[in-house]
Protein backbone atom coordinates (compact mmCIF):
# COMPACT_ATOMS: atom_id res chain seq x y z
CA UNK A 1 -17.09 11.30 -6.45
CA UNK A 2 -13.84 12.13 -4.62
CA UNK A 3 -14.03 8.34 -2.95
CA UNK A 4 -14.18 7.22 -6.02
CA UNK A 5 -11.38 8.84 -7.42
CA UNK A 6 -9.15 8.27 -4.40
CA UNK A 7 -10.09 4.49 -5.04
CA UNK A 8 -9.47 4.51 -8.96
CA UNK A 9 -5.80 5.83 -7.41
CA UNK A 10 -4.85 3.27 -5.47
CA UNK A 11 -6.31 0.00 -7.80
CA UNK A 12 -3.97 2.19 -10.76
CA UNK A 13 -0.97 2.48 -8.40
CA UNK A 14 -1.63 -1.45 -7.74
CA UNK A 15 -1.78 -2.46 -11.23
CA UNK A 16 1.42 -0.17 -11.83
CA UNK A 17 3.62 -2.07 -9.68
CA UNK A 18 3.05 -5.51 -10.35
CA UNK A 19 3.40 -5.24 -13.46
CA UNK A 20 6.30 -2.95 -13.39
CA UNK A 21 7.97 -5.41 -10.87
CA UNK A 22 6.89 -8.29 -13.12
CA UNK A 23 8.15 -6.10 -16.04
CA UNK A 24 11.32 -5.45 -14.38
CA UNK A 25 12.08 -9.03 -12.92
CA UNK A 26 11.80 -10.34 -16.00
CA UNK A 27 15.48 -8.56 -17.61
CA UNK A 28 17.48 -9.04 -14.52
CA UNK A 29 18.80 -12.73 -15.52
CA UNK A 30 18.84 -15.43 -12.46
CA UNK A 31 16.16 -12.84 -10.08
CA UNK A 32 14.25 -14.83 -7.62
CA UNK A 33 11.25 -13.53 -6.15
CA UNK A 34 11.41 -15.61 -2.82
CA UNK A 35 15.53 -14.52 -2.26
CA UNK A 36 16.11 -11.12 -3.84
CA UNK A 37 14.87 -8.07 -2.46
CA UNK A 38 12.52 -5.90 -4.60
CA UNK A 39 14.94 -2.77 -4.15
CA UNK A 40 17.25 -4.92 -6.62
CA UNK A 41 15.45 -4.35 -9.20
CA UNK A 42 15.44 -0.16 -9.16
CA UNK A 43 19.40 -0.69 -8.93
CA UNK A 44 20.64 0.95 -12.27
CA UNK A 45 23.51 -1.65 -12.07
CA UNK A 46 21.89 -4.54 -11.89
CA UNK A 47 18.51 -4.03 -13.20
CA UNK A 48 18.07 -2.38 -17.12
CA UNK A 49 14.33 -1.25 -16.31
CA UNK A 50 15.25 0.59 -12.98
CA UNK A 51 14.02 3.53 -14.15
CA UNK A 52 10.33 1.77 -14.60
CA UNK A 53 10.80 0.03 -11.07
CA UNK A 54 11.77 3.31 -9.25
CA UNK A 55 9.06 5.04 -11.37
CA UNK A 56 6.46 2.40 -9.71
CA UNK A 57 7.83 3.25 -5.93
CA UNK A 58 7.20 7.46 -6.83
CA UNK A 59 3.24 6.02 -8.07
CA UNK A 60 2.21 4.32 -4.89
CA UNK A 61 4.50 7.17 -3.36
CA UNK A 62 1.98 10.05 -4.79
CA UNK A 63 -1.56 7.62 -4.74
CA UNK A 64 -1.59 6.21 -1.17
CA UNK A 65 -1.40 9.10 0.25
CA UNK A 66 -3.21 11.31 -1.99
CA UNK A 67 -6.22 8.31 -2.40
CA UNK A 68 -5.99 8.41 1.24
CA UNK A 69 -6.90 12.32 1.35
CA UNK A 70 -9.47 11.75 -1.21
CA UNK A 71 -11.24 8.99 0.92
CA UNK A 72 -10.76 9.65 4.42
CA UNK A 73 -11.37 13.02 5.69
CA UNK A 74 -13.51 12.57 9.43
CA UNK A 75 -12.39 12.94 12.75
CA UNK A 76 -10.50 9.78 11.89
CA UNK A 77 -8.58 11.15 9.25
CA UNK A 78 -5.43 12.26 10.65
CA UNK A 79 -3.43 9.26 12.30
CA UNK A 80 -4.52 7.52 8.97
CA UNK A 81 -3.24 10.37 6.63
CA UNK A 82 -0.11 10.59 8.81
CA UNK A 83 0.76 6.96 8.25
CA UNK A 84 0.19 7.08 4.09
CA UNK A 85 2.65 10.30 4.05
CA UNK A 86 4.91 8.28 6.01
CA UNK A 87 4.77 5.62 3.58
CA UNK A 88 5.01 8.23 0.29
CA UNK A 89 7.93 9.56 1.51
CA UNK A 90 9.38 6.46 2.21
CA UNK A 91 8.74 5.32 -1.27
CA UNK A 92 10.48 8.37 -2.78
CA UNK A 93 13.80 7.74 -0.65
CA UNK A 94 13.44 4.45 -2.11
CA UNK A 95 13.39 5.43 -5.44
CA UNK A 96 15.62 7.77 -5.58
CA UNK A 97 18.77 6.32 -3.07
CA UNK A 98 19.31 2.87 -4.59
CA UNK A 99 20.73 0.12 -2.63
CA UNK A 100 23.92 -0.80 -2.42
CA UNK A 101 25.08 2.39 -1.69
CA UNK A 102 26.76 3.87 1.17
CA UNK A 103 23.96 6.16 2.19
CA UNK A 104 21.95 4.90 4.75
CA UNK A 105 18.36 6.55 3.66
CA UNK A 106 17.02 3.65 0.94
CA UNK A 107 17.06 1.60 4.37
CA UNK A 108 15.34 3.94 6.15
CA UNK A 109 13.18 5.07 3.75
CA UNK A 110 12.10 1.15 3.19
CA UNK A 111 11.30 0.92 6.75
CA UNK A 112 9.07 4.03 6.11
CA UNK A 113 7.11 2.74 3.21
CA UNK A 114 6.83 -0.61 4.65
CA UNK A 115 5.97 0.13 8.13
CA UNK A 116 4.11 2.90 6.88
CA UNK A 117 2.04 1.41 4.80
CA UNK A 118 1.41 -1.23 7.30
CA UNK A 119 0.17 1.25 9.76
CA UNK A 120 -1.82 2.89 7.10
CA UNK A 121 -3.96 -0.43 6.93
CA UNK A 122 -4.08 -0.85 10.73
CA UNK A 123 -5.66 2.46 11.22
CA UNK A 124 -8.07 2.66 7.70
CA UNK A 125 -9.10 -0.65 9.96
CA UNK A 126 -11.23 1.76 11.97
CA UNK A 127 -11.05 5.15 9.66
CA UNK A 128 -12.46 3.91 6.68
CA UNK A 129 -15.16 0.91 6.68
CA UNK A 130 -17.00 0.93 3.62
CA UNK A 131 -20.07 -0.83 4.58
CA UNK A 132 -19.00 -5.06 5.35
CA UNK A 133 -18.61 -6.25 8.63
CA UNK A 134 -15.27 -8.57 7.49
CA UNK A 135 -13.46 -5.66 6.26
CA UNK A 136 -11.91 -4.25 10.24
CA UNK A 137 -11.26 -8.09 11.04
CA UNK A 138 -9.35 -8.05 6.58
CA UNK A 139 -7.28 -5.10 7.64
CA UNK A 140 -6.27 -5.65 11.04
CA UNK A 141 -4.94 -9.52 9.86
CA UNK A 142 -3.14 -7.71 6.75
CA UNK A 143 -1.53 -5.12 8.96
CA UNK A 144 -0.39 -7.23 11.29
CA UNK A 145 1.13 -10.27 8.55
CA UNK A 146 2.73 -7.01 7.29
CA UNK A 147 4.11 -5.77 10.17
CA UNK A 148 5.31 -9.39 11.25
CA UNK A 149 6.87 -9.95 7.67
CA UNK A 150 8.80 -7.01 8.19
CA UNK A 151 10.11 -7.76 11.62
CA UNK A 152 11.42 -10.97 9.72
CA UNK A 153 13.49 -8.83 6.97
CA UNK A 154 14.77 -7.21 9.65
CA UNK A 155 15.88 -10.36 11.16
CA UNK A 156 17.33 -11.38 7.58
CA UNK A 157 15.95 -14.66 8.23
CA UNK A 158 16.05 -16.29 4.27
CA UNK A 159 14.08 -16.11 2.18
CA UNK A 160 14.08 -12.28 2.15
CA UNK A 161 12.66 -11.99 -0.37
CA UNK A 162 9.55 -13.65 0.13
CA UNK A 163 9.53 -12.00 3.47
CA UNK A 164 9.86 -8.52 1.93
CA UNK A 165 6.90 -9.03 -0.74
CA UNK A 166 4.87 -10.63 2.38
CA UNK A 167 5.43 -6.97 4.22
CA UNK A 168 4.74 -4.91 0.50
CA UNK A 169 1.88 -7.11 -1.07
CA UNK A 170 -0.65 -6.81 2.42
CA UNK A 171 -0.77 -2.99 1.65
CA UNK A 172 -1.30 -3.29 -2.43
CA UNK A 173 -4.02 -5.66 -1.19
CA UNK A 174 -5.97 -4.19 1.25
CA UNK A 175 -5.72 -0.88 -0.94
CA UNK A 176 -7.21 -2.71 -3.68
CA UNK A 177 -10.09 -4.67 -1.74
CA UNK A 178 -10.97 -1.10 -0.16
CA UNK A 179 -10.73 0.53 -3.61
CA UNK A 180 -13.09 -2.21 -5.45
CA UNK A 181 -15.57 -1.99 -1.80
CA UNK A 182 -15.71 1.73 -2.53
CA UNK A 183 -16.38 1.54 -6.56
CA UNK A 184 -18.74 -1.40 -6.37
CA UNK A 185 -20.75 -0.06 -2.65
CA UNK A 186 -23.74 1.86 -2.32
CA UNK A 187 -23.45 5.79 -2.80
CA UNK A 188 -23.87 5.80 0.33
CA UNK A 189 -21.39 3.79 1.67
CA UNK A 190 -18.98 6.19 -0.49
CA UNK A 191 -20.47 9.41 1.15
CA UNK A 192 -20.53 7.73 4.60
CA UNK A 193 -16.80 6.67 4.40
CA UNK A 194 -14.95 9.71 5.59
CA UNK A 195 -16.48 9.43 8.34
CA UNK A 196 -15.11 6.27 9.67
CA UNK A 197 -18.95 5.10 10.64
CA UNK A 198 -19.72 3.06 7.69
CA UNK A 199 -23.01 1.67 6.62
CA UNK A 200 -24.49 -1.30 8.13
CA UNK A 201 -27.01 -3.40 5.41
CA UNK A 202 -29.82 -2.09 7.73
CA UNK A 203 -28.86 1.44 6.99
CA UNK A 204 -28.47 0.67 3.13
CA UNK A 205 -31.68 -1.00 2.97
CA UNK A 206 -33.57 2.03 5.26
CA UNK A 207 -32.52 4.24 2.68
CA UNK A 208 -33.01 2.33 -0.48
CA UNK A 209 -30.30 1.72 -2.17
């Protein structure tokens, strides 16, 4: 049950943001998805629904993490867990130090969530594997497109901001795919996730299910 919860988490905290950014994109006249950065639109100057947009980066700040607690608790658990706080706290500088400011911590803590998050679905590559043999190979190529994406933000290489949502949308992703694997596997592919072994279709079939 607490798999399934942790799962329910993150597919909410996906849903929240895109349409929130959707939401949000959609009153800031002239905004470009492929050459604005996302952090435009929780600037209270430039974007009327910041509030919603900042409220969206405080969601995903709360469910990775917490969905991560809630599905992942082995031997495997903590280098996971460590990389989904890294990204919630990232996500809460975010939202609360705008950019555009002087302060240097909405950079930093978009390097957190980002490269966070990223991690986060480099190592659920090996701590969680609910039960198909594509899902390491899924994560592994979405963590490192992520990672990659980022490097090229960095680089400010145009456009950024298809670069930036090519870093951000590989972790709502492979959240998602895990979360629907979880809520639509065996039960015991949900009680056998926490412990990074997963269950192979022989083992489903032994027992059943």
């Amino acid at each position: 049950m607490t798999a399934r919860i942790g799962a329910a988490l993150w597919i909410a905290s996906a849903v929240v943001y895109f349409v929130t950014e959707a939401v949000a994109a959609a009153a800031v006249p002239g905004y470009d998805y492929a050459h604005h950065y996302i952090s435009s639109l929780g600037q209270p100057d430039i974007s009327p629904r910041s509030a919603l947009m900042n409220l969206a980066f405080l969601v995903q700040a709360v469910a990775l993490p917490l969905g991560g607690w809630l599905l992942c608790r082995g031997r495997k658990a903590p280098l996971f867990l460590a990389f989904a706080v890294c990204n919630g706290v990232g996500n809460v500088l975010v939202a609360l130090v705008h950019s555009g400011t002087p302060s240097p911590w909405h950079g930093i803590g978009a390097a957190m969530a980002i490269g966070g998050g990223n991690a986060t679905v480099l190592a659920g590559a090996w701590a969680l594997r609910p039960g198909f043999r594509a899902y390491r190979a899924m994560s592994v190529v979405l963590g490192v497109v992520g990672l990659a994406c980022l490097a090229v933000v960095v680089s400010a290489v145009p456009p950024v901001g298809a670069w930036e949502r090519g870093s951000v949308y590989t972790i709502y992703a492979w959240q998602t795919v895990t979360a629907v694997a979880v809520l639509v596997g065996s039960a015991a592919s949900v009680r056998e996730l926490g412990s990074g072994r997963g269950v192979s279709p022989a083992d489903t079939h032994a027992r059943g299910n």
